[in-house]
PDB file of N, CA and C in Angstrom:
ATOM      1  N   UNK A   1     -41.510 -63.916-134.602  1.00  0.00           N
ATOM      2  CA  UNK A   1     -40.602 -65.036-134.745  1.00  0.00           C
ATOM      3  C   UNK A   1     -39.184 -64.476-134.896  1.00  0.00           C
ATOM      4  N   UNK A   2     -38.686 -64.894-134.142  1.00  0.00           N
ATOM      5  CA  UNK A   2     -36.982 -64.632-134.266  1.00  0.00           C
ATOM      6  C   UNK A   2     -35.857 -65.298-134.755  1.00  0.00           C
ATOM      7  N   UNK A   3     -34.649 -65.217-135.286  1.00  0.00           N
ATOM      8  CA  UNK A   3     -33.857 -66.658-135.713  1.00  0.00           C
ATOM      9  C   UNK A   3     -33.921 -67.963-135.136  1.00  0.00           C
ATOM     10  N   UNK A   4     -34.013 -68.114-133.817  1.00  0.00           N
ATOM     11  CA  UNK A   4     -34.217 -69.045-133.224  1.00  0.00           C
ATOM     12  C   UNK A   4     -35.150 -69.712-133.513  1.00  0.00           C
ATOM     13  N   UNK A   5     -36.394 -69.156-133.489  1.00  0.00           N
ATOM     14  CA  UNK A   5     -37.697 -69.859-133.752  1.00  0.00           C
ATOM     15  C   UNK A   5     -37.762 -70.174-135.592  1.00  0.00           C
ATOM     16  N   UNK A   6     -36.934 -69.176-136.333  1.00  0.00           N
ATOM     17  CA  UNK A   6     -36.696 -69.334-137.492  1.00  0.00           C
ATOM     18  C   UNK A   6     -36.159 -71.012-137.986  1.00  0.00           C
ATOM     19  N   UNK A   7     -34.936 -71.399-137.346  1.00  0.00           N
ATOM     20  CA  UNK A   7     -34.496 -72.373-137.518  1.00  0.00           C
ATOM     21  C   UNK A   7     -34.830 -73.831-136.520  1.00  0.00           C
ATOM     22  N   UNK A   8     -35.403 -73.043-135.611  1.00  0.00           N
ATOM     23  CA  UNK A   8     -36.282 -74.410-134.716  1.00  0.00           C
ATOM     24  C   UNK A   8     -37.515 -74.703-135.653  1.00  0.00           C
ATOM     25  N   UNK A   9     -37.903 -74.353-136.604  1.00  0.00           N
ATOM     26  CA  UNK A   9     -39.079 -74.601-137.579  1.00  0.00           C
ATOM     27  C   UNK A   9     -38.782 -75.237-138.799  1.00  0.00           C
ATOM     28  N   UNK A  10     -37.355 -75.076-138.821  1.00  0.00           N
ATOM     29  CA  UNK A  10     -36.931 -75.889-139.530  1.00  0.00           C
ATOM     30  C   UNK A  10     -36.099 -77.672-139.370  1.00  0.00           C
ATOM     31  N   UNK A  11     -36.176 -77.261-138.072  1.00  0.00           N
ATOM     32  CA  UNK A  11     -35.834 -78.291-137.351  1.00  0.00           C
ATOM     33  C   UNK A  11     -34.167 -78.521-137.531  1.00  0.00           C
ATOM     34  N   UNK A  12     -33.486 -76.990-137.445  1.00  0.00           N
ATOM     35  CA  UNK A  12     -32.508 -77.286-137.138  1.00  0.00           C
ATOM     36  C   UNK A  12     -32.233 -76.854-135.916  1.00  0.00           C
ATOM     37  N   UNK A  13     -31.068 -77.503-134.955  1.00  0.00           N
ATOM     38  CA  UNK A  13     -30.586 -76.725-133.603  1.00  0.00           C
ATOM     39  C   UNK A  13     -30.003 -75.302-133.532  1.00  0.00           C
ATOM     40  N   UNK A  14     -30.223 -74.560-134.082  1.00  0.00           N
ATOM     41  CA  UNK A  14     -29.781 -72.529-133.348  1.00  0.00           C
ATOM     42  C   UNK A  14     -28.937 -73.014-132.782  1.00  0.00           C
ATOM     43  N   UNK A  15     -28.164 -73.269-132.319  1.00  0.00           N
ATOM     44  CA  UNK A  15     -26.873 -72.856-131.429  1.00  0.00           C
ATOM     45  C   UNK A  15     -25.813 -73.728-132.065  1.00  0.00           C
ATOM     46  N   UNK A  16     -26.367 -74.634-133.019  1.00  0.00           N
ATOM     47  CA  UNK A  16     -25.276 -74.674-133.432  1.00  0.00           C
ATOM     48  C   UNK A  16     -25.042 -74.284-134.966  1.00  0.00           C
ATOM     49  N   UNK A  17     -26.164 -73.333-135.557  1.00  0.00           N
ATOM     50  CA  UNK A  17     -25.736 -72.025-136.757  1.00  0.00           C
ATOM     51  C   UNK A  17     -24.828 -70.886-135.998  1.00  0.00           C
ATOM     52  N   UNK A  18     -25.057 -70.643-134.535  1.00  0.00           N
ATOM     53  CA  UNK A  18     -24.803 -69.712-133.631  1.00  0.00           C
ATOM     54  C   UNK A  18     -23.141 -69.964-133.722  1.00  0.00           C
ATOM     55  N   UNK A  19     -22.850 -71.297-133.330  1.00  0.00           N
ATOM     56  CA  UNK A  19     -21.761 -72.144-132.964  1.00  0.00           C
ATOM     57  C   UNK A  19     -20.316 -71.758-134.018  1.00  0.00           C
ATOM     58  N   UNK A  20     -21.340 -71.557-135.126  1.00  0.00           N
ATOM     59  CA  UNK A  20     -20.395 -71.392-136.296  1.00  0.00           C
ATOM     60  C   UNK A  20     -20.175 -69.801-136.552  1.00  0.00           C
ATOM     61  N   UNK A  21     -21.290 -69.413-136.996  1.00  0.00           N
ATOM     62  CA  UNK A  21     -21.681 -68.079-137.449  1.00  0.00           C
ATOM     63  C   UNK A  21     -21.321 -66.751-136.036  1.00  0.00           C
ATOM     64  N   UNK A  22     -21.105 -67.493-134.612  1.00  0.00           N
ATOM     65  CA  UNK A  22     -20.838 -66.007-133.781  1.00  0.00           C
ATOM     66  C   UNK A  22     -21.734 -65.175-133.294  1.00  0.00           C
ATOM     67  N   UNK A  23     -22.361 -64.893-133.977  1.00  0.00           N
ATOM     68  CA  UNK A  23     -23.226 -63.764-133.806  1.00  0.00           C
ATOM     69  C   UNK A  23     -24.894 -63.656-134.479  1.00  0.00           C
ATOM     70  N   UNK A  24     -26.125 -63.772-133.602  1.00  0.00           N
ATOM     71  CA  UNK A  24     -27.382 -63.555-134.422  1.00  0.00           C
ATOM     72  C   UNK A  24     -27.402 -62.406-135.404  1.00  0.00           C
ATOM     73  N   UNK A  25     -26.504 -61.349-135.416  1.00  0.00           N
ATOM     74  CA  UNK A  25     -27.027 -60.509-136.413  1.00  0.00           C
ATOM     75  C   UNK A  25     -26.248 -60.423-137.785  1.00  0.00           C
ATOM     76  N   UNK A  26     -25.162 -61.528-137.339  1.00  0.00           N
ATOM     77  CA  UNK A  26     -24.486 -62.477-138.793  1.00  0.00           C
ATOM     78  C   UNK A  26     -25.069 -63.137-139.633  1.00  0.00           C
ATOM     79  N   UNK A  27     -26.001 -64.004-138.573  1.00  0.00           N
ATOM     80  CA  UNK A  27     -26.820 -65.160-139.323  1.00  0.00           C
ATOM     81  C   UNK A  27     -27.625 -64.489-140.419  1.00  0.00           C
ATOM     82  N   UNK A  28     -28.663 -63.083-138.844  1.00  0.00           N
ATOM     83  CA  UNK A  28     -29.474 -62.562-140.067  1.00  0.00           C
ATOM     84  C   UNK A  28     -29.098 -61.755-141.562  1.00  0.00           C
ATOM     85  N   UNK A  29     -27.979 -61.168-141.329  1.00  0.00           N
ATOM     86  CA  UNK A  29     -27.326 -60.734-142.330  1.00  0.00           C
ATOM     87  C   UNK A  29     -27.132 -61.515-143.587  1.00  0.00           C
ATOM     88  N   UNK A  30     -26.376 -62.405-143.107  1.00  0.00           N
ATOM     89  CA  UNK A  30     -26.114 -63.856-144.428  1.00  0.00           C
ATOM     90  C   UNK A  30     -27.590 -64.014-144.827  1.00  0.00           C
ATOM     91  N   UNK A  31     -28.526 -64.882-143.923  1.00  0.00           N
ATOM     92  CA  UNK A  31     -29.925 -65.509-144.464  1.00  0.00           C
ATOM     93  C   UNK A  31     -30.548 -63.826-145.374  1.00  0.00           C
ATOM     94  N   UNK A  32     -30.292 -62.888-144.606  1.00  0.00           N
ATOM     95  CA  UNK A  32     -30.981 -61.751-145.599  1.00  0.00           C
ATOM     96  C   UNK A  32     -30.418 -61.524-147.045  1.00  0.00           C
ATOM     97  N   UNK A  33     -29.592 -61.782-147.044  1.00  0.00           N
ATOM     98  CA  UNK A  33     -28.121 -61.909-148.076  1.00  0.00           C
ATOM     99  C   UNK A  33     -28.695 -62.858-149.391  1.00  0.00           C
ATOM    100  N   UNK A  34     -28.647 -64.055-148.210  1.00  0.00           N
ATOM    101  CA  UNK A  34     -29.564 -65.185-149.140  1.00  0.00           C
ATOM    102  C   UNK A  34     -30.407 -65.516-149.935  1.00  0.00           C
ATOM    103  N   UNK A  35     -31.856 -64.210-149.301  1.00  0.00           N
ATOM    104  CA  UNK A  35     -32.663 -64.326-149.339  1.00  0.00           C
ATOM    105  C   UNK A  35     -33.388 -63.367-150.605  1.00  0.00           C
ATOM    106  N   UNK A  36     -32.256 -62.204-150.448  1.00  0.00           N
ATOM    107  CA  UNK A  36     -32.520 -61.038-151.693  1.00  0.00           C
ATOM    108  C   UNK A  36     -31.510 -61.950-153.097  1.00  0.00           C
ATOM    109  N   UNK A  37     -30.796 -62.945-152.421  1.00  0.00           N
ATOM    110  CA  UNK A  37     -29.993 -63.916-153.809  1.00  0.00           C
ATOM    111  C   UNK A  37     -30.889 -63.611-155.550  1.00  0.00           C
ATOM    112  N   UNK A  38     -29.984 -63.306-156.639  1.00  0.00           N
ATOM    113  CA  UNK A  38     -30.993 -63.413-157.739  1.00  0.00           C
ATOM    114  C   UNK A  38     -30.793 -65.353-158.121  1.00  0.00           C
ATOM    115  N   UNK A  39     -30.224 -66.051-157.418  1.00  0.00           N
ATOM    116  CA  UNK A  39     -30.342 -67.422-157.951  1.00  0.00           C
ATOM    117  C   UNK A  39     -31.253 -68.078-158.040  1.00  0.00           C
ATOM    118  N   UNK A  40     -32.432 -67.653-156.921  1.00  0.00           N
ATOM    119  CA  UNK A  40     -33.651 -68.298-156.723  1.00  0.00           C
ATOM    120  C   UNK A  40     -34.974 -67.920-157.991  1.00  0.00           C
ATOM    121  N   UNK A  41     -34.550 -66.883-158.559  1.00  0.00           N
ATOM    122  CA  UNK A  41     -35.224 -66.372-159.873  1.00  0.00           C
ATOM    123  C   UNK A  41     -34.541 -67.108-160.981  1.00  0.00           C
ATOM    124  N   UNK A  42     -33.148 -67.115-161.129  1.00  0.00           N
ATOM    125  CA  UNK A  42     -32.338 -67.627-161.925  1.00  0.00           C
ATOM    126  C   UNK A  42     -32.664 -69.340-162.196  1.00  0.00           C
ATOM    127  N   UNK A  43     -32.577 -70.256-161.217  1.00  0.00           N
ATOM    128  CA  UNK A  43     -32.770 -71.259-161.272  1.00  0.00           C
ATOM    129  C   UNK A  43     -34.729 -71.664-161.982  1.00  0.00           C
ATOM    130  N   UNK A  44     -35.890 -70.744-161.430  1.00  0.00           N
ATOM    131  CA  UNK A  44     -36.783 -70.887-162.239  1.00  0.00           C
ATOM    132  C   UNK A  44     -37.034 -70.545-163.771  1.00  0.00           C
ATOM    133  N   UNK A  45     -35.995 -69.652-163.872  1.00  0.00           N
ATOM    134  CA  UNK A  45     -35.984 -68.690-165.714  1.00  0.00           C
ATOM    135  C   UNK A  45     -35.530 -70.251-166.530  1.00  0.00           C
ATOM    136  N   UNK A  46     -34.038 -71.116-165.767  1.00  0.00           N
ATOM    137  CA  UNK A  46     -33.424 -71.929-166.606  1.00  0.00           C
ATOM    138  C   UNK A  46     -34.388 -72.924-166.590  1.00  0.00           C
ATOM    139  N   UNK A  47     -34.994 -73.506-164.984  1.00  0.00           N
ATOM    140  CA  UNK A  47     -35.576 -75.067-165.466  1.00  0.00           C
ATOM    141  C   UNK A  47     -36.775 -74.760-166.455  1.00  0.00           C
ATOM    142  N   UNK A  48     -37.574 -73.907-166.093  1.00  0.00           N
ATOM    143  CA  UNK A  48     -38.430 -73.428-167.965  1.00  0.00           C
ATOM    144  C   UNK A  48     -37.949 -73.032-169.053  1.00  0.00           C
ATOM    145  N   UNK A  49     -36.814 -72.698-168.919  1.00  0.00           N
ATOM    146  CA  UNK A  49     -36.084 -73.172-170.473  1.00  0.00           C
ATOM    147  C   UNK A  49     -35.846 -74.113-170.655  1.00  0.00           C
ATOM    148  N   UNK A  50     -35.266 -74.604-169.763  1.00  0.00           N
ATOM    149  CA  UNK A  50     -35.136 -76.429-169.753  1.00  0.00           C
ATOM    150  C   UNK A  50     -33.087 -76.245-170.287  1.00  0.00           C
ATOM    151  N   UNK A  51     -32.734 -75.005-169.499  1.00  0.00           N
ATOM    152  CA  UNK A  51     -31.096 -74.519-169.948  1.00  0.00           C
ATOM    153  C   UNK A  51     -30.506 -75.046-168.417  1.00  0.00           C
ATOM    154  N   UNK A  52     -30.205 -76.419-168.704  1.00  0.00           N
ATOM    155  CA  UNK A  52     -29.561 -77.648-167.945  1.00  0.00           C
ATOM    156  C   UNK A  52     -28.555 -76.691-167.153  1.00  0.00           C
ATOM    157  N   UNK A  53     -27.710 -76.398-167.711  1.00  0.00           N
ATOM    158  CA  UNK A  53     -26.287 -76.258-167.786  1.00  0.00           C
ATOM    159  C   UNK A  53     -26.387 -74.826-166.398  1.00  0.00           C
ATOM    160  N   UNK A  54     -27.260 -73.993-166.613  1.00  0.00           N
ATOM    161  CA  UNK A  54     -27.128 -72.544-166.252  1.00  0.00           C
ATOM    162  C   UNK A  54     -28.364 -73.106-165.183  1.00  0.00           C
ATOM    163  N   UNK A  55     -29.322 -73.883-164.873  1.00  0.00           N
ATOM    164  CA  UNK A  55     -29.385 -74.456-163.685  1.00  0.00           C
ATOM    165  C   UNK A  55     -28.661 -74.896-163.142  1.00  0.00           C
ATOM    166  N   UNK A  56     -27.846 -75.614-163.448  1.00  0.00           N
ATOM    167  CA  UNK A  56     -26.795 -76.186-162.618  1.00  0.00           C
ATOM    168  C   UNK A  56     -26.090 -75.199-161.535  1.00  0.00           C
ATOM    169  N   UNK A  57     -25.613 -73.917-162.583  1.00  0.00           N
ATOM    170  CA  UNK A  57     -25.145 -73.010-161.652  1.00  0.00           C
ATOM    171  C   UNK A  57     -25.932 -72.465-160.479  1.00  0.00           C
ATOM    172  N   UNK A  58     -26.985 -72.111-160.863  1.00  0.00           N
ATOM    173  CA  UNK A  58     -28.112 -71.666-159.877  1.00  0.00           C
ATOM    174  C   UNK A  58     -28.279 -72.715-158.725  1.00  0.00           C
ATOM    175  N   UNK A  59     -28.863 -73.802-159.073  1.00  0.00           N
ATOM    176  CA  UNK A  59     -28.863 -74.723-158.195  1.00  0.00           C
ATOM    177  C   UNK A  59     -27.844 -75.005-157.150  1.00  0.00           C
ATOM    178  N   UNK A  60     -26.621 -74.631-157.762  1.00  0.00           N
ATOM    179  CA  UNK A  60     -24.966 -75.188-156.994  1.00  0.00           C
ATOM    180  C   UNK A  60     -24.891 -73.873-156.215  1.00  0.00           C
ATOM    181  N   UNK A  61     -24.970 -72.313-156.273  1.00  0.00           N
ATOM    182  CA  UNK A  61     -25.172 -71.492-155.766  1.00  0.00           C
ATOM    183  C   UNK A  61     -26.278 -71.557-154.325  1.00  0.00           C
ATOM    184  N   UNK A  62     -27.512 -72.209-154.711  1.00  0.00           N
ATOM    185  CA  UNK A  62     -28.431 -72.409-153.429  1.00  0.00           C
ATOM    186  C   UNK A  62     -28.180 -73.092-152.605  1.00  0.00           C
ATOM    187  N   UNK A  63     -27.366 -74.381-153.061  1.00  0.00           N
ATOM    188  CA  UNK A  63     -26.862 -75.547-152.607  1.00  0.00           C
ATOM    189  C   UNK A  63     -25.889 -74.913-151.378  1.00  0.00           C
ATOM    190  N   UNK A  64     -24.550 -73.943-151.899  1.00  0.00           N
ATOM    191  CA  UNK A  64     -23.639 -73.706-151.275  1.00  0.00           C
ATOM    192  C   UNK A  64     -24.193 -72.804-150.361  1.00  0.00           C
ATOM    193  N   UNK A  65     -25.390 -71.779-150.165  1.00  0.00           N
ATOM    194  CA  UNK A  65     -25.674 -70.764-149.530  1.00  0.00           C
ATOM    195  C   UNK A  65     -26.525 -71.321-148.209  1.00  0.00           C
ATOM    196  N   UNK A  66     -27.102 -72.673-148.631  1.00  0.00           N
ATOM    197  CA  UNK A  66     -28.018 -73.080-147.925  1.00  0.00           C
ATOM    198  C   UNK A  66     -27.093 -74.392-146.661  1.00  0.00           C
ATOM    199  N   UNK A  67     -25.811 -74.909-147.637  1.00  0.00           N
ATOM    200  CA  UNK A  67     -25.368 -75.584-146.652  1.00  0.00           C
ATOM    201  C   UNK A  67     -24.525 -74.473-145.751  1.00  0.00           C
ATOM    202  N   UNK A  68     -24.402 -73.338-146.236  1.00  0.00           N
ATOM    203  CA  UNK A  68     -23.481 -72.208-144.862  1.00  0.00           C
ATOM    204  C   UNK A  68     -24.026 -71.770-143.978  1.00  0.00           C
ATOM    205  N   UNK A  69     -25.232 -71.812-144.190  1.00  0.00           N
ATOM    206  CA  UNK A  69     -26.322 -71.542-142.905  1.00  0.00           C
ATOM    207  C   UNK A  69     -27.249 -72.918-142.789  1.00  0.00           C
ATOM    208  N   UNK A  70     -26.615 -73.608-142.333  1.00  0.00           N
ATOM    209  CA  UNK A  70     -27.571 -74.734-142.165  1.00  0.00           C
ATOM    210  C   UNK A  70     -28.907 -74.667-142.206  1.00  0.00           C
ATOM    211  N   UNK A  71     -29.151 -74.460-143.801  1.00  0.00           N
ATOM    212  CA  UNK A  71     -30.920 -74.565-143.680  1.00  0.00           C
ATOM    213  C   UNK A  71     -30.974 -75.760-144.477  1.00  0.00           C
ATOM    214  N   UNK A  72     -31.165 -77.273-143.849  1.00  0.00           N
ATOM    215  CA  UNK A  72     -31.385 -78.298-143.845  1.00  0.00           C
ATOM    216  C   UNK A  72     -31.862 -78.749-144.900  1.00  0.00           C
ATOM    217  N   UNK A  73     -33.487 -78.010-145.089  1.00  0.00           N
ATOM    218  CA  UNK A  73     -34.275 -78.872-145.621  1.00  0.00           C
ATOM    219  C   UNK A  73     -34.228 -78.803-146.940  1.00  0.00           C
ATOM    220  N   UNK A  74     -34.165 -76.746-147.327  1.00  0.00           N
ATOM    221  CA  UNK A  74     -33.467 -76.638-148.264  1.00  0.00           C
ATOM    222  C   UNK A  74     -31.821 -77.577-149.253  1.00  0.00           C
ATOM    223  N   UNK A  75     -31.182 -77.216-148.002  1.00  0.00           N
ATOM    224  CA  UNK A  75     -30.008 -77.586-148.912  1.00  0.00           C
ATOM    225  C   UNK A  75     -30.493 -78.913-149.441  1.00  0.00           C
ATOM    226  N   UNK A  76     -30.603 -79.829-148.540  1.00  0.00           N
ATOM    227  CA  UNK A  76     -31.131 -81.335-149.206  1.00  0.00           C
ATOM    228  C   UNK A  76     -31.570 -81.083-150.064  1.00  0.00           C
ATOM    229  N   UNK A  77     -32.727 -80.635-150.435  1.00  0.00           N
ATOM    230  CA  UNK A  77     -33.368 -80.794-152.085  1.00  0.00           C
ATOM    231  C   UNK A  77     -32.612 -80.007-152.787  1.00  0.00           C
ATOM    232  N   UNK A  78     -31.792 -78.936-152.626  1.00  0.00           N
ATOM    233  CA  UNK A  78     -31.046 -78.321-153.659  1.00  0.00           C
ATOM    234  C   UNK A  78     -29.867 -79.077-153.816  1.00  0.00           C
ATOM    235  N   UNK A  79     -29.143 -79.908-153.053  1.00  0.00           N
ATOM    236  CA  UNK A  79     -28.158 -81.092-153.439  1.00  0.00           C
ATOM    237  C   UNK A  79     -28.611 -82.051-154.466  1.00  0.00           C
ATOM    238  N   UNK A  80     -29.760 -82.550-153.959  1.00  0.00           N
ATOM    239  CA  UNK A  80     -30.259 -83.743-154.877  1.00  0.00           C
ATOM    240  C   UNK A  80     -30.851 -83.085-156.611  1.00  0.00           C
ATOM    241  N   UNK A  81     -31.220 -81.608-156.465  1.00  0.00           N
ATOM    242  CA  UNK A  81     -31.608 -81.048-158.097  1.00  0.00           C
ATOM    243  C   UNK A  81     -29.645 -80.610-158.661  1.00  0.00           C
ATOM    244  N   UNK A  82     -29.147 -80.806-157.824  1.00  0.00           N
ATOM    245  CA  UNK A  82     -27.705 -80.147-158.047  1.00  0.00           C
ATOM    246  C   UNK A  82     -26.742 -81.934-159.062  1.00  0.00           C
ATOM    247  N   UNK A  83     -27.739 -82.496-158.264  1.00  0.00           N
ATOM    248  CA  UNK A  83     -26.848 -84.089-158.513  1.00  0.00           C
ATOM    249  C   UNK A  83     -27.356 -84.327-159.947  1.00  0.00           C
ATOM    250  N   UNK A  84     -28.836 -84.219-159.768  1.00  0.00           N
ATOM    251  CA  UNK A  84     -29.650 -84.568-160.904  1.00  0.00           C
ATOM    252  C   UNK A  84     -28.840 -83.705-162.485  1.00  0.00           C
ATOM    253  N   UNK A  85     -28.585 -82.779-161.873  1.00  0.00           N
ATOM    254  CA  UNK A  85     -28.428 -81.651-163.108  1.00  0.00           C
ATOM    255  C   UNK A  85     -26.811 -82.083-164.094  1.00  0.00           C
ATOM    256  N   UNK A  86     -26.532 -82.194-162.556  1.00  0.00           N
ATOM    257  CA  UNK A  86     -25.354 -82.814-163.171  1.00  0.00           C
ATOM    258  C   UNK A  86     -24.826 -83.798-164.335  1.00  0.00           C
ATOM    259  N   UNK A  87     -25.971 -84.753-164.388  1.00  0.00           N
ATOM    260  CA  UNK A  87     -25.578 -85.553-165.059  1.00  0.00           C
ATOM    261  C   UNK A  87     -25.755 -85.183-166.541  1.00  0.00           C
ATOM    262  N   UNK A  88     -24.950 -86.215-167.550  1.00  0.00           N
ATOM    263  CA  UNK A  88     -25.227 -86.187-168.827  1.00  0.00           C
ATOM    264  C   UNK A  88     -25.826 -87.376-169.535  1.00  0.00           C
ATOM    265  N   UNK A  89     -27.447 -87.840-170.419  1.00  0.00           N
ATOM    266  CA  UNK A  89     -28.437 -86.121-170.037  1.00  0.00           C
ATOM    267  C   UNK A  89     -28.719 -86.496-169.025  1.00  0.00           C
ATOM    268  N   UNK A  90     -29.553 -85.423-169.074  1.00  0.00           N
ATOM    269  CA  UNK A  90     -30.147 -84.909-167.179  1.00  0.00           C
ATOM    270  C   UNK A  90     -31.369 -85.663-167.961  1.00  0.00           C
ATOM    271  N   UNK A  91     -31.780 -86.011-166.597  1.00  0.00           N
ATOM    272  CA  UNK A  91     -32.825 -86.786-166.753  1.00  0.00           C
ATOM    273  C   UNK A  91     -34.470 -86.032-166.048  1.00  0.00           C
ATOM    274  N   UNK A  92     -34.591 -85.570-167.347  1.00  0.00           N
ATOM    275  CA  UNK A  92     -35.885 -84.160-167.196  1.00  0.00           C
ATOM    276  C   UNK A  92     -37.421 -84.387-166.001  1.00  0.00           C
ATOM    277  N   UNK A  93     -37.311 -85.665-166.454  1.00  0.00           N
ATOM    278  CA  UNK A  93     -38.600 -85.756-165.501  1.00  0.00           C
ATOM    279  C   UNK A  93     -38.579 -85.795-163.779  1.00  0.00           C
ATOM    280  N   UNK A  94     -37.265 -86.134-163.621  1.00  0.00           N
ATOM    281  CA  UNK A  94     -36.210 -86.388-162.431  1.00  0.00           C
ATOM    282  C   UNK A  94     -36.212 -84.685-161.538  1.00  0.00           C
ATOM    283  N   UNK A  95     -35.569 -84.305-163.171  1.00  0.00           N
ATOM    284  CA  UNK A  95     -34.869 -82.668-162.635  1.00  0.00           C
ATOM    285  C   UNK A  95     -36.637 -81.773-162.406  1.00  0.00           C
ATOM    286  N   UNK A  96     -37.260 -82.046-163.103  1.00  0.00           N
ATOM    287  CA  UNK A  96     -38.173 -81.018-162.585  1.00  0.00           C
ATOM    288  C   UNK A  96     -38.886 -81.310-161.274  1.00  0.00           C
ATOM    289  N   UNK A  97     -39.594 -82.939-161.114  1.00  0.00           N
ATOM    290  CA  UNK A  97     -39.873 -82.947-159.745  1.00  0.00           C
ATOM    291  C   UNK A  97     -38.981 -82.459-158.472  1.00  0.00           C
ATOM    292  N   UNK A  98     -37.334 -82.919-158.391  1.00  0.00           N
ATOM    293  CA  UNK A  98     -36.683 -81.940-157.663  1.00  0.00           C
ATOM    294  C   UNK A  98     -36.770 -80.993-157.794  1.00  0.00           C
ATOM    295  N   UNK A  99     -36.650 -79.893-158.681  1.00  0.00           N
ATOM    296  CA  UNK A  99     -37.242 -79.071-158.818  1.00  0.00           C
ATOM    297  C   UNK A  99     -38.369 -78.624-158.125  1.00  0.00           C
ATOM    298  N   UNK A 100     -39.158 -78.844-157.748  1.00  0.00           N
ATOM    299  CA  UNK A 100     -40.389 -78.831-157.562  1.00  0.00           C
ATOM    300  C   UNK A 100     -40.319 -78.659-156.112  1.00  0.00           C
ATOM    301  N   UNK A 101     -39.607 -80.005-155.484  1.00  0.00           N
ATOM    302  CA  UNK A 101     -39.395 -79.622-154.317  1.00  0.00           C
ATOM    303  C   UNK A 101     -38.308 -78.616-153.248  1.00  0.00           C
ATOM    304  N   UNK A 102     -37.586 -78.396-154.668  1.00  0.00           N
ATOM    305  CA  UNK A 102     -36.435 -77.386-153.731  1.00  0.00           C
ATOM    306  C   UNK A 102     -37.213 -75.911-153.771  1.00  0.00           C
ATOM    307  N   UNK A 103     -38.350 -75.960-154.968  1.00  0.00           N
ATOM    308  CA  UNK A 103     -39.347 -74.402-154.965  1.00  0.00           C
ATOM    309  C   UNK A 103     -40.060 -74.627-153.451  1.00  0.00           C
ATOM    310  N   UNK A 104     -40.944 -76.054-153.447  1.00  0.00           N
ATOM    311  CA  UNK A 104     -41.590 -75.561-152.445  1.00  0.00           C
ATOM    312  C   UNK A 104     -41.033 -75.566-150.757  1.00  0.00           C
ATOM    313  N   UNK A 105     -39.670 -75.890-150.967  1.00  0.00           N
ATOM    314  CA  UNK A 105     -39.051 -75.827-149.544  1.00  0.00           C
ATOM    315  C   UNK A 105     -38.655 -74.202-149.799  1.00  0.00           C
ATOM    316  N   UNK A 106     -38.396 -73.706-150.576  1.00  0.00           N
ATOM    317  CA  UNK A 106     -37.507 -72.541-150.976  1.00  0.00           C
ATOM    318  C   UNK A 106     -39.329 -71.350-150.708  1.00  0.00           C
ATOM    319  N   UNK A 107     -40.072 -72.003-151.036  1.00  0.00           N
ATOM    320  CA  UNK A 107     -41.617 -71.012-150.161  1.00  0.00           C
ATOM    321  C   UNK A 107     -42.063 -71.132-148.790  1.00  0.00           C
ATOM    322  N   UNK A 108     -41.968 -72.456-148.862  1.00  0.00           N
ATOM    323  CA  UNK A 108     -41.775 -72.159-146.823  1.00  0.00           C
ATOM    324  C   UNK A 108     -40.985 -71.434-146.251  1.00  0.00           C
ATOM    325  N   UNK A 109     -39.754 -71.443-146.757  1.00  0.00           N
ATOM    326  CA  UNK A 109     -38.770 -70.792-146.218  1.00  0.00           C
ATOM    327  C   UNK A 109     -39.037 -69.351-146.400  1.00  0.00           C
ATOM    328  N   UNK A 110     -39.642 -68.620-147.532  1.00  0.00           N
ATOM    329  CA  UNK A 110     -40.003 -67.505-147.827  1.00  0.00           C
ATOM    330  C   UNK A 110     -41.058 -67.039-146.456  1.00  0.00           C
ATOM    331  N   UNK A 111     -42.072 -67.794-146.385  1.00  0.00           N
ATOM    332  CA  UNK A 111     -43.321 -67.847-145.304  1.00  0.00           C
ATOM    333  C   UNK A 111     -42.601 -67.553-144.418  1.00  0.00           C
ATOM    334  N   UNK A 112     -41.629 -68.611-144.102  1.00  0.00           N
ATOM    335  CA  UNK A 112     -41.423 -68.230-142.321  1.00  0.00           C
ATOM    336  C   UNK A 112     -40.216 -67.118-142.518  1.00  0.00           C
ATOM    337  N   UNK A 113     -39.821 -66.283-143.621  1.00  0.00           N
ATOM    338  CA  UNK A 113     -38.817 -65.294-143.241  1.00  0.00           C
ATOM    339  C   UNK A 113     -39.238 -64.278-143.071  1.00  0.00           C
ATOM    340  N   UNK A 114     -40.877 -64.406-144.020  1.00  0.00           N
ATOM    341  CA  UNK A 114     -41.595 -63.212-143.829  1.00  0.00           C
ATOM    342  C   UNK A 114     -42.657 -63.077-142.768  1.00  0.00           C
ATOM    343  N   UNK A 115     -42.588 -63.867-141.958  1.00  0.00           N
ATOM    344  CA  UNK A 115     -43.355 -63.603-140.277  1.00  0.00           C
ATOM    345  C   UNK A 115     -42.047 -63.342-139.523  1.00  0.00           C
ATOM    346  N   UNK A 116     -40.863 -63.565-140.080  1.00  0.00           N
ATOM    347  CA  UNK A 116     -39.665 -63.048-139.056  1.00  0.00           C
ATOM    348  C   UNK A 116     -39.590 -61.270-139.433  1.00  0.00           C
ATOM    349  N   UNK A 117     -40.005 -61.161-140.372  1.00  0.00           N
ATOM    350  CA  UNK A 117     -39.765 -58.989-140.821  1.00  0.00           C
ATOM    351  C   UNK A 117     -40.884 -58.775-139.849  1.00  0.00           C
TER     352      UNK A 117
END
């Protein structure tokens, strides 16, 4: 599997990450970039602490990494745990099911990066 097929699985259009980014071995660079990120550890340490505040950051970090490479499905659920977090209080039962789903978009995404190595 190659970037292309990487982001056609995600059901975004490649050419136009291409469009922006220039170059495939940019993309892969950034998404590899992304992908070694410590936020994605960071954001699970806080929502089991239940440390609102320092999710937030994590979350807003995935949020921003995921809308620069248009990975869609991701960013969406990391916007909506980013919105959730935001508020004052956060509304726990809210934040963890997002939660929940920005992990398991954030493991697919793992799956298909690791049939791309």
């Amino acid at each position: 599997m190659g970037m292309r097929e990487l982001y056609d699985a995600m059901g975004v259009e490649y050419d136009d990450v291409l469009a922006l980014l220039r170059r495939e071995d940019r993309i892969k660079l950034y998404f590899t970039q992304m992908m070694d990120d410590p936020s994605f550890g960071e954001l699970e340490r806080t929502m089991e602490e239940r440390d609102y505040p320092a999710a937030f950051r994590a979350a807003h970090t995935i949020k921003g990494m995921c809308v620069n490479l248009m990975i869609e499905p991701l960013a969406k659920a990391s916007i909506a745990l980013v919105e959730c977090l935001r508020s004052d209080p956060v509304d726990e039962a809210e934040a963890t099911s997002l939660y929940a789903q920005v992990r398991n978009e954030h493991n697919l995404l793992l799956s298909r990066w690791d049939d791309l190595l």
